[in-house]
C-alpha atoms as a PDB file:
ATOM      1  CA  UNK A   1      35.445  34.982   4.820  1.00  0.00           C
ATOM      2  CA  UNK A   2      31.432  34.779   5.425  1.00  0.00           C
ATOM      3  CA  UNK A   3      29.593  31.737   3.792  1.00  0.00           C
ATOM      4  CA  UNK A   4      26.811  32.961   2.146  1.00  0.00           C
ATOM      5  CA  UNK A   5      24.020  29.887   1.426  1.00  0.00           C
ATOM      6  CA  UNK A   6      21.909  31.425  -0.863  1.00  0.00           C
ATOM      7  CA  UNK A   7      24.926  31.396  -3.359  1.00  0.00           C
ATOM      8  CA  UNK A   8      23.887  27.650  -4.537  1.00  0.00           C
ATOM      9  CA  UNK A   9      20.428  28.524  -4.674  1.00  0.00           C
ATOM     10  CA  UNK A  10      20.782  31.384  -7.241  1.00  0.00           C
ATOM     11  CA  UNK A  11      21.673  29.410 -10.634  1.00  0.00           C
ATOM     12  CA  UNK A  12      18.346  26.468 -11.160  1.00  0.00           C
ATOM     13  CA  UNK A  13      21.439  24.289 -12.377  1.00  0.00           C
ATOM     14  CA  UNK A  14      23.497  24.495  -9.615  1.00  0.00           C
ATOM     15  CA  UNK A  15      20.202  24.000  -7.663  1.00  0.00           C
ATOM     16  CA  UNK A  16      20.202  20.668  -9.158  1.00  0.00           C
ATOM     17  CA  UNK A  17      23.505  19.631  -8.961  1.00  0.00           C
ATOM     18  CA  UNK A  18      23.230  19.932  -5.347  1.00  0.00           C
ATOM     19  CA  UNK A  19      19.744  18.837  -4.574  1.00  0.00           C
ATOM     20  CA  UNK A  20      19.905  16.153  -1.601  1.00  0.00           C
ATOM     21  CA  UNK A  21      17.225  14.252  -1.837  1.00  0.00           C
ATOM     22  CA  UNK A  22      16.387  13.375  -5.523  1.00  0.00           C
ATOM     23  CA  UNK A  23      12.897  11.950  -6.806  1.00  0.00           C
ATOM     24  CA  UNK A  24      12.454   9.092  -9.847  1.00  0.00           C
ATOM     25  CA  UNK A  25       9.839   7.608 -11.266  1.00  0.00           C
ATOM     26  CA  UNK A  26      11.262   4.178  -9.573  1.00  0.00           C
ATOM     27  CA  UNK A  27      10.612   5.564  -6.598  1.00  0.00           C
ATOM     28  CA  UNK A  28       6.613   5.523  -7.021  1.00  0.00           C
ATOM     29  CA  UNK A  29       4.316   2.488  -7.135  1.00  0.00           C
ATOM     30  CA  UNK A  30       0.706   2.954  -8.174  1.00  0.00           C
ATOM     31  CA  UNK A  31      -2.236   1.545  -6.690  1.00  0.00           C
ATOM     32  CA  UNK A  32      -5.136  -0.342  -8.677  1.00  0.00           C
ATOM     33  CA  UNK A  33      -8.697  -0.921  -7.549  1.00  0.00           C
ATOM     34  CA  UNK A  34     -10.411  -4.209  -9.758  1.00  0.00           C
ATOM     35  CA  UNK A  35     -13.562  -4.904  -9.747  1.00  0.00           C
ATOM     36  CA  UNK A  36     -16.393  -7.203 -12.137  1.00  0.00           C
ATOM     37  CA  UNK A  37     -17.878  -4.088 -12.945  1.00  0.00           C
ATOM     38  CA  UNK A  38     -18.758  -3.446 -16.490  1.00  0.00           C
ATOM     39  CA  UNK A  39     -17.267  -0.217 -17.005  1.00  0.00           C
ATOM     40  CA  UNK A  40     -14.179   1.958 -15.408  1.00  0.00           C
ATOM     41  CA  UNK A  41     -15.838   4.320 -12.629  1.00  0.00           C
ATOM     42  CA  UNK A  42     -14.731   7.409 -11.166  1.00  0.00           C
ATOM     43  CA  UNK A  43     -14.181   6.990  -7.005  1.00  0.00           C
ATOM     44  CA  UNK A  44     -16.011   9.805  -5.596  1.00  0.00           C
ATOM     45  CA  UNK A  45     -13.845  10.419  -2.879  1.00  0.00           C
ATOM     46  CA  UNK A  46     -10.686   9.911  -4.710  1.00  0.00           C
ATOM     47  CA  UNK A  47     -10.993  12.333  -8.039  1.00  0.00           C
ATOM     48  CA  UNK A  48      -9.060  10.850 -10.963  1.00  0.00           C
ATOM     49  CA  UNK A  49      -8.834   7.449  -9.208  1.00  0.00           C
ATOM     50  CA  UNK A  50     -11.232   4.331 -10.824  1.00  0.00           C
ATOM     51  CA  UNK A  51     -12.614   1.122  -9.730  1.00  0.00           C
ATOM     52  CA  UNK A  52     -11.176  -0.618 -13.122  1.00  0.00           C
ATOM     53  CA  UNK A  53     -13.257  -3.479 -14.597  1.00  0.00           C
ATOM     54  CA  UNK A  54     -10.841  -7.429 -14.667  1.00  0.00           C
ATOM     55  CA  UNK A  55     -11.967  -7.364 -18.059  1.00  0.00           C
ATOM     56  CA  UNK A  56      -9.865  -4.169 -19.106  1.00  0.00           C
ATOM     57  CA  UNK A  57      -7.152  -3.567 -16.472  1.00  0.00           C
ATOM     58  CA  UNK A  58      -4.636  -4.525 -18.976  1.00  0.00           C
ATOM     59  CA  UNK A  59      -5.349  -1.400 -20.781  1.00  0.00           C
ATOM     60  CA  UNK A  60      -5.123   0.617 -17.390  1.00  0.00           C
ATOM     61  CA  UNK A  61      -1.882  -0.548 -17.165  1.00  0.00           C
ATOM     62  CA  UNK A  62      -0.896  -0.327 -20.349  1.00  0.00           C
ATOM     63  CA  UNK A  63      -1.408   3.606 -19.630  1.00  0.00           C
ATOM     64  CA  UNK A  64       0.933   3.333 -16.521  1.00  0.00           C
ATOM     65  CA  UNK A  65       3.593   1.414 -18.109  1.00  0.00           C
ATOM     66  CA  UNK A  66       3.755   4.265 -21.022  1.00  0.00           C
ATOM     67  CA  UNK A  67       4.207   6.812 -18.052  1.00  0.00           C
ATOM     68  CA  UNK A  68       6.882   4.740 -16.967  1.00  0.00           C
ATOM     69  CA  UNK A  69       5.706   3.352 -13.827  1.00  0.00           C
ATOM     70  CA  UNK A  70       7.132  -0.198 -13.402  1.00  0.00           C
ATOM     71  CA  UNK A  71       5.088  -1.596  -9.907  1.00  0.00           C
ATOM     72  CA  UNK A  72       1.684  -1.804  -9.120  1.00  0.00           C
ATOM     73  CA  UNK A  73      -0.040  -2.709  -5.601  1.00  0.00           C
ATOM     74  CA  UNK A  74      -3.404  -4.718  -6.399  1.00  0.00           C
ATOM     75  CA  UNK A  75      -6.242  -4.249  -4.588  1.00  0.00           C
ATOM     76  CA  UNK A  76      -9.885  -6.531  -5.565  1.00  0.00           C
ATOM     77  CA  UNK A  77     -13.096  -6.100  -4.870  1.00  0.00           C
ATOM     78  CA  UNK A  78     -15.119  -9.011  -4.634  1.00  0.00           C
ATOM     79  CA  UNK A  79     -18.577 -10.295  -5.867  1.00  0.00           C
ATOM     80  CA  UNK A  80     -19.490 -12.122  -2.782  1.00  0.00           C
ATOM     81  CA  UNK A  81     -18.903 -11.134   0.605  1.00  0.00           C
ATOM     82  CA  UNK A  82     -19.086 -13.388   3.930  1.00  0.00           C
ATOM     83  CA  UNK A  83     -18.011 -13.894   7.377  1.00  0.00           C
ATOM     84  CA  UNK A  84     -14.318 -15.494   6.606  1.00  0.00           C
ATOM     85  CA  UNK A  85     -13.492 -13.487   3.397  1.00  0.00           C
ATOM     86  CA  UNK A  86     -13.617 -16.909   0.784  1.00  0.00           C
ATOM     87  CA  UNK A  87     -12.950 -14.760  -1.867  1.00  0.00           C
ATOM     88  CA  UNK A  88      -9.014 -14.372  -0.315  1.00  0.00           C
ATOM     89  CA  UNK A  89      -8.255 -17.787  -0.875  1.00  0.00           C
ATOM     90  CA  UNK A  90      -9.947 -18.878  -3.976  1.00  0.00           C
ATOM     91  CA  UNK A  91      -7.597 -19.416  -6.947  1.00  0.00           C
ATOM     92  CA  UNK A  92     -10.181 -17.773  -9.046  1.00  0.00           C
ATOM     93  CA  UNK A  93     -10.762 -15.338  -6.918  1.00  0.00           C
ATOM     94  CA  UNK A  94     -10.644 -11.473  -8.250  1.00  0.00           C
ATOM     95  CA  UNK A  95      -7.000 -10.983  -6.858  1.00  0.00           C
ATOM     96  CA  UNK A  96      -5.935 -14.101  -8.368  1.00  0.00           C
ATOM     97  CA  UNK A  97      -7.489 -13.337 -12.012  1.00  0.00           C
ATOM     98  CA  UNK A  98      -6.185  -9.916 -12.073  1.00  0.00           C
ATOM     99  CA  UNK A  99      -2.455 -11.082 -11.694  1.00  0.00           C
ATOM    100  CA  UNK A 100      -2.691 -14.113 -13.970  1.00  0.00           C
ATOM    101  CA  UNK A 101      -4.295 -11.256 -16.784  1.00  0.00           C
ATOM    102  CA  UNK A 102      -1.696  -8.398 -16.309  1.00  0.00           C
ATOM    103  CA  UNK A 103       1.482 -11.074 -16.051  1.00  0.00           C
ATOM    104  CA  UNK A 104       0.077 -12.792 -19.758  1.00  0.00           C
ATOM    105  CA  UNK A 105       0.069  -8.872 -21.132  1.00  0.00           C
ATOM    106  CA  UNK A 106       2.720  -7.362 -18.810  1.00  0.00           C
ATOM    107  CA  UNK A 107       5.005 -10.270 -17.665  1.00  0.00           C
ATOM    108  CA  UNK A 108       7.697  -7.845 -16.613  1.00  0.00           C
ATOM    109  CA  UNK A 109       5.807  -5.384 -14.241  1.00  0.00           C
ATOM    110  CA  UNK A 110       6.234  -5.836 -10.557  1.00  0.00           C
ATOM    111  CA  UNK A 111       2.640  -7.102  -9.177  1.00  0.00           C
ATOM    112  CA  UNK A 112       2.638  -6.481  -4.919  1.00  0.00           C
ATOM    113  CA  UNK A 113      -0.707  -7.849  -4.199  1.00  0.00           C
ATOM    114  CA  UNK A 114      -2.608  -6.719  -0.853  1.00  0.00           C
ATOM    115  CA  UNK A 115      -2.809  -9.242   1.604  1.00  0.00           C
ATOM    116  CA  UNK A 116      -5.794  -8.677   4.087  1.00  0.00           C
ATOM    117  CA  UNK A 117      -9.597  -9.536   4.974  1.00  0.00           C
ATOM    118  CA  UNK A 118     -11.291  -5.739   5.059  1.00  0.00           C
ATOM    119  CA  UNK A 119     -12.691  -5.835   1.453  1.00  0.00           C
ATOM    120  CA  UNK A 120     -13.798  -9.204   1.263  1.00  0.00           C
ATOM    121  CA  UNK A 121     -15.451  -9.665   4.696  1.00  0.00           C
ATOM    122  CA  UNK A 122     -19.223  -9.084   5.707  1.00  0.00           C
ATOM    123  CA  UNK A 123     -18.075  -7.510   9.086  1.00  0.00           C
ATOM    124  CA  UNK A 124     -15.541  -5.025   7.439  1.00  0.00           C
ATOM    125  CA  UNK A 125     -12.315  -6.189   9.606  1.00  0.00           C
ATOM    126  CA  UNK A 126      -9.067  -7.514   8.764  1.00  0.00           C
ATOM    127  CA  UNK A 127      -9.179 -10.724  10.117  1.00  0.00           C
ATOM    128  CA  UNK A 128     -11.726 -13.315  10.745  1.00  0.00           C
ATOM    129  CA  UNK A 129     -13.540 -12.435  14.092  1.00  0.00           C
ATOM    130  CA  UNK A 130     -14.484 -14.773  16.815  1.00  0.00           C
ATOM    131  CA  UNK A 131     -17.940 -14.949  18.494  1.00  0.00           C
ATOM    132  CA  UNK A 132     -17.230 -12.175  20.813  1.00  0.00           C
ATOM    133  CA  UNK A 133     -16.570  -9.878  17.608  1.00  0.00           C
ATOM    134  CA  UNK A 134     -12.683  -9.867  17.889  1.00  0.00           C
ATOM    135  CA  UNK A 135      -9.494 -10.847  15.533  1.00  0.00           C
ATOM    136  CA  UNK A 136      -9.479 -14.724  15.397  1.00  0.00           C
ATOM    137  CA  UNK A 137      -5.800 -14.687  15.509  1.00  0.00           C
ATOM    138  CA  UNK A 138      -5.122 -18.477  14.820  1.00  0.00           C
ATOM    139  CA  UNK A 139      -7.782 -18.976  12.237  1.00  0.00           C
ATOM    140  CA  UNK A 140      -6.738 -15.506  10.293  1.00  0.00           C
ATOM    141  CA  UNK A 141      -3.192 -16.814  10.379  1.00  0.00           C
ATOM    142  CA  UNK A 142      -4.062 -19.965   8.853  1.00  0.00           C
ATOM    143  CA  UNK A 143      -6.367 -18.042   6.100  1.00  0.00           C
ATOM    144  CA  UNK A 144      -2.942 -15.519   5.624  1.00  0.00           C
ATOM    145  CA  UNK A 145      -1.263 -18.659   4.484  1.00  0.00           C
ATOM    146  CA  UNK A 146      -3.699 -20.094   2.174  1.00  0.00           C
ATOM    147  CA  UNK A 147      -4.089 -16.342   0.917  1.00  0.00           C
ATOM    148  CA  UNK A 148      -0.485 -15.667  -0.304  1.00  0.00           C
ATOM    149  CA  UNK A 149      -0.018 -19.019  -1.779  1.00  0.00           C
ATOM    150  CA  UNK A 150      -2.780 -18.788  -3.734  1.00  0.00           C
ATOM    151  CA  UNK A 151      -1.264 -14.836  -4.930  1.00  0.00           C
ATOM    152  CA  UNK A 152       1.790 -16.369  -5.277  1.00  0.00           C
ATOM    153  CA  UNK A 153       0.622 -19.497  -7.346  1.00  0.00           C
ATOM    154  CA  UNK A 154      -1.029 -16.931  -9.673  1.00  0.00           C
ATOM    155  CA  UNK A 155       1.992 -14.759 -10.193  1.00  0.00           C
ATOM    156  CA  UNK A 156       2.338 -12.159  -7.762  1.00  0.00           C
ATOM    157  CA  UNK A 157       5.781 -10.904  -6.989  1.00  0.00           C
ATOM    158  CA  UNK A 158       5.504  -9.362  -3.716  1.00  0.00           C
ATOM    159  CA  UNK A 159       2.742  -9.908  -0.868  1.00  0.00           C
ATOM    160  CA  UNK A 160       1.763  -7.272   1.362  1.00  0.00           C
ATOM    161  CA  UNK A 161      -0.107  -7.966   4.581  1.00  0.00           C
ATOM    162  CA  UNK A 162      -2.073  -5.145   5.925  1.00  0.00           C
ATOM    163  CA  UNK A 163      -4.124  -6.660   8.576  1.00  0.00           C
ATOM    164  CA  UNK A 164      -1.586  -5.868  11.698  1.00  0.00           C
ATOM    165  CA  UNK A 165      -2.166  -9.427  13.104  1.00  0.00           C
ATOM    166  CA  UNK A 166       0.814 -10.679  15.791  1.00  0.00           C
ATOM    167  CA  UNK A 167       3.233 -12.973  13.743  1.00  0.00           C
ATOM    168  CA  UNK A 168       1.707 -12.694  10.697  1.00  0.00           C
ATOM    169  CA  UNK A 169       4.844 -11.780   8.723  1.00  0.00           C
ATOM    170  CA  UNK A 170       6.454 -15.353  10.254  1.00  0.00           C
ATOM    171  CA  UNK A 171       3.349 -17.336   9.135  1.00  0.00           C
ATOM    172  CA  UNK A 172       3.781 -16.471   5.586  1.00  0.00           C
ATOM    173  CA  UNK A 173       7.131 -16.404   5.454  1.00  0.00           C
ATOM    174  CA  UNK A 174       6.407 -19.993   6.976  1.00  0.00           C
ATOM    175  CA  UNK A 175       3.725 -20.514   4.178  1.00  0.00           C
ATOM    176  CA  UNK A 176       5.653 -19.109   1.096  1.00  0.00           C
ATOM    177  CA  UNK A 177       8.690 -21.327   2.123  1.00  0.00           C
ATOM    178  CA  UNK A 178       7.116 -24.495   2.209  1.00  0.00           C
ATOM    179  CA  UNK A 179       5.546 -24.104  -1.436  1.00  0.00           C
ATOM    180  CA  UNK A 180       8.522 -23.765  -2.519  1.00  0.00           C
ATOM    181  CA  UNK A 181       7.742 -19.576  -2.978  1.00  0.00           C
ATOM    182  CA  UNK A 182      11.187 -18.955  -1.332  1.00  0.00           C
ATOM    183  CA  UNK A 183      11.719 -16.189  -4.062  1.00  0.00           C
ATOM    184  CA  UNK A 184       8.500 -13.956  -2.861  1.00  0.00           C
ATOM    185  CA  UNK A 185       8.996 -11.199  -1.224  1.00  0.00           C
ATOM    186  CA  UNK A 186       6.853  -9.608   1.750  1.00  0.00           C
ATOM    187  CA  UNK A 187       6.469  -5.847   1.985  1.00  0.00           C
ATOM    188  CA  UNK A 188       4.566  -5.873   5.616  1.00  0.00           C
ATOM    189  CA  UNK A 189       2.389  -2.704   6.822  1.00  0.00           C
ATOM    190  CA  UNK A 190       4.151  -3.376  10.048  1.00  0.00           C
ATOM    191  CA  UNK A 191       3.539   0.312  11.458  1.00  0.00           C
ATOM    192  CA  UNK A 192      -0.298   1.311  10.414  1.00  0.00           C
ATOM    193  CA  UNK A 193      -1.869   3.782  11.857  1.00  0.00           C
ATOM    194  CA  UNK A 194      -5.494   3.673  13.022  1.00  0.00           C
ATOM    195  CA  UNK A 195      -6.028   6.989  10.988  1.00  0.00           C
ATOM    196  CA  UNK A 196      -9.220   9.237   9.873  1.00  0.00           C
ATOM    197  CA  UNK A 197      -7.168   9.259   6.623  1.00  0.00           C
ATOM    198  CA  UNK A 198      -8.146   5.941   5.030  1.00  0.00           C
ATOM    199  CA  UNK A 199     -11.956   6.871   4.834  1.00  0.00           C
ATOM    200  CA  UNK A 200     -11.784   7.159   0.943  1.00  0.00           C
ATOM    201  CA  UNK A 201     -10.005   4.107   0.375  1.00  0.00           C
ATOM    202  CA  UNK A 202     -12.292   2.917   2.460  1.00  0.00           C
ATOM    203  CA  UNK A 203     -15.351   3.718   0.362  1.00  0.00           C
ATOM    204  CA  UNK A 204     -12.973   2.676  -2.711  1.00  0.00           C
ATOM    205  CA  UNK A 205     -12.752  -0.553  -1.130  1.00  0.00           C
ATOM    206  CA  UNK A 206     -16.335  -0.716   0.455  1.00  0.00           C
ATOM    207  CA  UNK A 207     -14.607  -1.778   3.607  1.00  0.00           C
ATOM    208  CA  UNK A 208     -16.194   0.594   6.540  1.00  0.00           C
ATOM    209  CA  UNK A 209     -16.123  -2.117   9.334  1.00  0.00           C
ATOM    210  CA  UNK A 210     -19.947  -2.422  10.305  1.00  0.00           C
ATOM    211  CA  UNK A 211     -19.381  -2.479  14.006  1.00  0.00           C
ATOM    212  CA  UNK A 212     -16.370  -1.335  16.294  1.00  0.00           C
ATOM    213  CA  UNK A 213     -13.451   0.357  14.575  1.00  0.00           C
ATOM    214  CA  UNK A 214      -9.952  -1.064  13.840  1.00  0.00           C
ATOM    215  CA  UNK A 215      -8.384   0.640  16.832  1.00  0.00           C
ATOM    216  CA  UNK A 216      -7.795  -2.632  18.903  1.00  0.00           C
ATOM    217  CA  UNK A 217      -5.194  -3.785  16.256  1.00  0.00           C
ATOM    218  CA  UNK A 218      -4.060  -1.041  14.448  1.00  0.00           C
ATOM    219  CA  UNK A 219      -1.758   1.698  15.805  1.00  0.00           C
ATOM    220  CA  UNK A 220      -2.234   4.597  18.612  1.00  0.00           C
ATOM    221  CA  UNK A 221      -0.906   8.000  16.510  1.00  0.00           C
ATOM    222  CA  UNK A 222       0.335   9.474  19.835  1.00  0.00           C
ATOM    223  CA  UNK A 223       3.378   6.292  19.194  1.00  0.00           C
ATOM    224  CA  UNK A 224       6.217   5.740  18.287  1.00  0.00           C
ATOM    225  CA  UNK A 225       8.327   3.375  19.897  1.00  0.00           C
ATOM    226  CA  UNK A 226       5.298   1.085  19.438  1.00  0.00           C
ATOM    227  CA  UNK A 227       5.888   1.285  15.990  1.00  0.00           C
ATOM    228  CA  UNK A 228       9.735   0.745  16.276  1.00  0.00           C
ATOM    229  CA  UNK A 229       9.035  -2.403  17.969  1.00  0.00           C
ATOM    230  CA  UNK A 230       6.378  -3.372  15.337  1.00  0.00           C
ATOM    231  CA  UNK A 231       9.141  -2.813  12.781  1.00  0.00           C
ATOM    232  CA  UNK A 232      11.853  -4.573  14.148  1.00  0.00           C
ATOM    233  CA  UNK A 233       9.420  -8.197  15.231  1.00  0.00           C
ATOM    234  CA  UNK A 234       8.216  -8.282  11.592  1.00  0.00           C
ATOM    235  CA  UNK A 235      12.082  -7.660  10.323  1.00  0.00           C
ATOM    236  CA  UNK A 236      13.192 -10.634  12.256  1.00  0.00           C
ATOM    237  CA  UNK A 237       9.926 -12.591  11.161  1.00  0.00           C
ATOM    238  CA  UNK A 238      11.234 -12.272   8.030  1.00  0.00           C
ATOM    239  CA  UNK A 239       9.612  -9.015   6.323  1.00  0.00           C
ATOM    240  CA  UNK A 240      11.779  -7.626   3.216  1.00  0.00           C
ATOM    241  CA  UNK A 241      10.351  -4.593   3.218  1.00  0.00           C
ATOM    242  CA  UNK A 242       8.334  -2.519   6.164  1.00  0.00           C
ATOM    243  CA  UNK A 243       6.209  -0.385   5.416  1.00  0.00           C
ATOM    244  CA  UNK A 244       4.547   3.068   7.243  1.00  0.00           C
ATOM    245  CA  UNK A 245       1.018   3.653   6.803  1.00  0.00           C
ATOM    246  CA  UNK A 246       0.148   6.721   6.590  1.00  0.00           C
ATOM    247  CA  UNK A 247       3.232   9.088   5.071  1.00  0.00           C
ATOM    248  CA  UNK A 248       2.708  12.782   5.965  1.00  0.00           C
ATOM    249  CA  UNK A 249       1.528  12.845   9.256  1.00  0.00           C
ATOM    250  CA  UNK A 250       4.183  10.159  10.341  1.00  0.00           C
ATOM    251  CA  UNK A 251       7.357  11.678   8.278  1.00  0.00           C
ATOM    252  CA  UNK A 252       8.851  11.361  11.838  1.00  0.00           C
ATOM    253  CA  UNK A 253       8.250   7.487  12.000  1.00  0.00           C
ATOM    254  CA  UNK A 254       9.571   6.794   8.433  1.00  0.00           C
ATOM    255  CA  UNK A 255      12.868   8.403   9.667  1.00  0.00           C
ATOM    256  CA  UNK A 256      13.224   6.602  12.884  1.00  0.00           C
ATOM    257  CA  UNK A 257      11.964   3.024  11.628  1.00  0.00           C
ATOM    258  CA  UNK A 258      14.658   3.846   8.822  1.00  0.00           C
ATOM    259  CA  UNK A 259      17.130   4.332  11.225  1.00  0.00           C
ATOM    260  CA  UNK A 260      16.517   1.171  12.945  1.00  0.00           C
ATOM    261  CA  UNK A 261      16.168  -1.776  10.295  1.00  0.00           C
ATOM    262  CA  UNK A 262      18.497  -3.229   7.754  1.00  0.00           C
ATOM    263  CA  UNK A 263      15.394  -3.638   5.524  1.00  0.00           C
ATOM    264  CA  UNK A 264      14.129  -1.094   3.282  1.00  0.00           C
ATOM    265  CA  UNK A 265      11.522   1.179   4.377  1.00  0.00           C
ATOM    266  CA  UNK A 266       8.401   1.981   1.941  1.00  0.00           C
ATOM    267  CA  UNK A 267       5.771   4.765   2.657  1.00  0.00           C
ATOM    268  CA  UNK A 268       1.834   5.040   1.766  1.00  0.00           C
ATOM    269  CA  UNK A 269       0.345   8.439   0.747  1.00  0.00           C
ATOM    270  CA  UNK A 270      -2.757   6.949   1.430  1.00  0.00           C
ATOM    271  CA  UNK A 271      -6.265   8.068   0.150  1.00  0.00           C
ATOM    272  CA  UNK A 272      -7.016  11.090   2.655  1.00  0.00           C
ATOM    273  CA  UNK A 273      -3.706  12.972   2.110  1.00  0.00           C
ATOM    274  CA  UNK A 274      -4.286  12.427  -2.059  1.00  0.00           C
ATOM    275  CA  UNK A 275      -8.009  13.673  -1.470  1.00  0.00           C
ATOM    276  CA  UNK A 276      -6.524  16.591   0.524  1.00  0.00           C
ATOM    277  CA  UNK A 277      -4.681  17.906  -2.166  1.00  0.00           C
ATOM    278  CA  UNK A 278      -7.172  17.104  -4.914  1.00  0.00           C
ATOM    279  CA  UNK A 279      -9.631  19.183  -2.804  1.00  0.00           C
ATOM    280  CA  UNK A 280      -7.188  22.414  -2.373  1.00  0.00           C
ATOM    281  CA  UNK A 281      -6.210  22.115  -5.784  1.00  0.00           C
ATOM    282  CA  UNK A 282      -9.580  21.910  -7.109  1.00  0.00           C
ATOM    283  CA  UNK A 283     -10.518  24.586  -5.400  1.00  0.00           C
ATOM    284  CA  UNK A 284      -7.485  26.755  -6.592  1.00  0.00           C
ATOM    285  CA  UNK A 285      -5.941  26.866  -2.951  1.00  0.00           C
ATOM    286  CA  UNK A 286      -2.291  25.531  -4.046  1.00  0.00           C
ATOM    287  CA  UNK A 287      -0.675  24.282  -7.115  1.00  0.00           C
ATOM    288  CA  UNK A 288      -1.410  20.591  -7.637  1.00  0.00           C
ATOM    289  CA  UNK A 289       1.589  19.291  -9.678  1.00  0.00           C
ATOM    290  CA  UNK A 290       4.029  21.336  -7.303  1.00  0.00           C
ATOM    291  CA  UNK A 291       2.039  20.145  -4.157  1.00  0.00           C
ATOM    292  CA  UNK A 292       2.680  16.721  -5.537  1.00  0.00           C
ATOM    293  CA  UNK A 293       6.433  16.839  -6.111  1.00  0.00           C
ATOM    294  CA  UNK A 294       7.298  18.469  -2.885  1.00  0.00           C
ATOM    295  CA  UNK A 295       5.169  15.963  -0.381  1.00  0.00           C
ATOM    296  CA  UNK A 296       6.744  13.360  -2.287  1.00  0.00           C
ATOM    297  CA  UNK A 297       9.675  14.443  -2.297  1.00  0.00           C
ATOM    298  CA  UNK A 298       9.599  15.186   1.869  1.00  0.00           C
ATOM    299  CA  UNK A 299       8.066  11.471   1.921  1.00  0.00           C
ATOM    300  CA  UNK A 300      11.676  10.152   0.562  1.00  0.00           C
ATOM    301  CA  UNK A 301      13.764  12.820   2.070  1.00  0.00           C
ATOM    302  CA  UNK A 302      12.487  11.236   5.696  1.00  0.00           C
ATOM    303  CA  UNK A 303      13.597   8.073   4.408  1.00  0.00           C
ATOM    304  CA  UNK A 304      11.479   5.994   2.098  1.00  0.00           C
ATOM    305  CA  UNK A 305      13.338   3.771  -0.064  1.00  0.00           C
ATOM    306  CA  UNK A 306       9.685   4.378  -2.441  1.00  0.00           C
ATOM    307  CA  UNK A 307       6.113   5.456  -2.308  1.00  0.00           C
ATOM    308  CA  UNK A 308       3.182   3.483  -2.668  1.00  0.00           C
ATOM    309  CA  UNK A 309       1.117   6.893  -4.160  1.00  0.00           C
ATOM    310  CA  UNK A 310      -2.170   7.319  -5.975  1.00  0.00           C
ATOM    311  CA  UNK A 311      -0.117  10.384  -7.995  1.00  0.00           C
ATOM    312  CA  UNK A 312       2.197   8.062  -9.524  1.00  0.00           C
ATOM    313  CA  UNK A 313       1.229   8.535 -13.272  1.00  0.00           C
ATOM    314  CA  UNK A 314       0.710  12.490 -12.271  1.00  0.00           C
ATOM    315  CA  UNK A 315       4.209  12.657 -10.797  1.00  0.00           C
END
């Protein structure tokens, strides 16, 4: 007897009942931008996408939470900036405020706070630099730990380190522990990609480094079992969650780091691939809300656990 495939495509039922790889709004967490600004602003690069004043975020989430999107990742952009990143490790520092504001309105959402030194630096890198202009490992370590206490003191329920600095995930796992913040989880970018497609986060953030480029710590894309050993050190340092950074152009990655942890494996549609689409879309080049659906959908089929997307809401 011939097989014919196409007979559980024909019915959009049947479709369903067999669809493999299935999409939910758990899957998707949505990234904020706070600021001290005095009104919500419209990133130019990143169309529909706002720096959102600390004095109003509850009401951004408040719009999220209606859509039915239960996490958030927090990213803050400071007043001040200097050499060391201050703003990182004061308890009244924007990151700090914003969780202690949405917890009091929104005590049930699940805050992951950003853990890094890009934003809140003069120099623009992601760790404090030395006098020859490089990553101060030992001193950025020891400004990671004061960091995440200080998010977890205000309420966060996940960190997230971003910076890609060696043991990093052990020294807050270190830090957490002995502040008794045994209960916080860390969701480490332990495979980031030194990619052209963070430039509009980058002017979200206002986080261009001023000299150099982040290539010297962050990943080559022509690698991979680079990033399978990056996965694997910051699983036994302790990570709960790994993260790759970006999704589309490293669908390959996600599969094989999720082939080779116990962990579970989350995936960044970062700013460039969500500008992408805005742009075609815009311009009447492909279907936005389809385009959405399926690159998400491809993201978790490769094996994301969930999405860290700016089309969460939209999706």
């Amino acid at each position: 007897m011939s097989k014919l495939p196409t007979r559980l495509r024909r019915n959009p039922i049947l479709r369903e009942l067999v669809q493999e790889t299935q999409l939910s709004i758990n899957d998707l967490v949505q990234p904020i931008f706070v600021t001290y600004s005095d009104k919500k602003t419209e990133i130019l690069s990143m169309p529909g996408q706002y720096h959102v004043p600390l004095n109003i975020v509850e009401k951004e989430i408040e719009q999220l939470v209606n859509s039915g999107i239960n996490a958030i990742i927090l990213f803050g952009i400071p007043e001040k900036k200097d050499e060391v990143g201050l703003d990182t490790i004061n308890d009244n520092g924007i990151i700090q405020r914003a969780v202690r504001r949405i917890k009091q309105y929104f005590p049930d959402l699940l805050i992951i706070t950003d853990v890094c030194f890009c934003q809140y630096t003069s120099h623009g890198h992601c760790g404090i630099l030395d006098e020859r202009g490089l990553i101060n490992r030992k001193k950025s370590l020891e400004y990671l730990q004061k960091q995440v206490v200080s998010h977890a003191q205000a309420g966060a329920d996940v960190v997230a380190p971003s910076c890609m600095i060696d043991e990093m995930v052990k020294y807050i796992r270190e830090a957490l522990d002995n502040n008794e913040y045994e209960d916080i989880g860390i969701l480490s970018y332990a495979v980031k990609y030194a990619s052209t497609f963070y430039g509009p986060f980058r002017d979200a953030a206002y986080s261009t480094p001023k000299h150099g480029d982040r290539q010297s710590y962050q990943l080559y894309p022509g690698n991979i079992q680079e990033a399978l050993k990056e996965a694997k050190i910051d699983e036994n340092e302790g990570a709960d969650i790994i993260m790759v950074k970006p999704a589309l152009p490293y669908l390959d990655v996600i599969h094989q780091v999720k082939s080779i942890v116990q962990c579970p494996v989350a995936a960044y549609q970062v700013s460039g691939e969500y500008a992408m689409i805005k742009a075609a879309s815009e311009k009447g080049w492909i279907d936005e809300g389809k385009c959405i659906l399926e690159t998400l959908t491809g993201i978790k089929r490769a094996g994301a656990n969930f999405i860290i997307t700016y089309f969460a809401m939209n999706a």
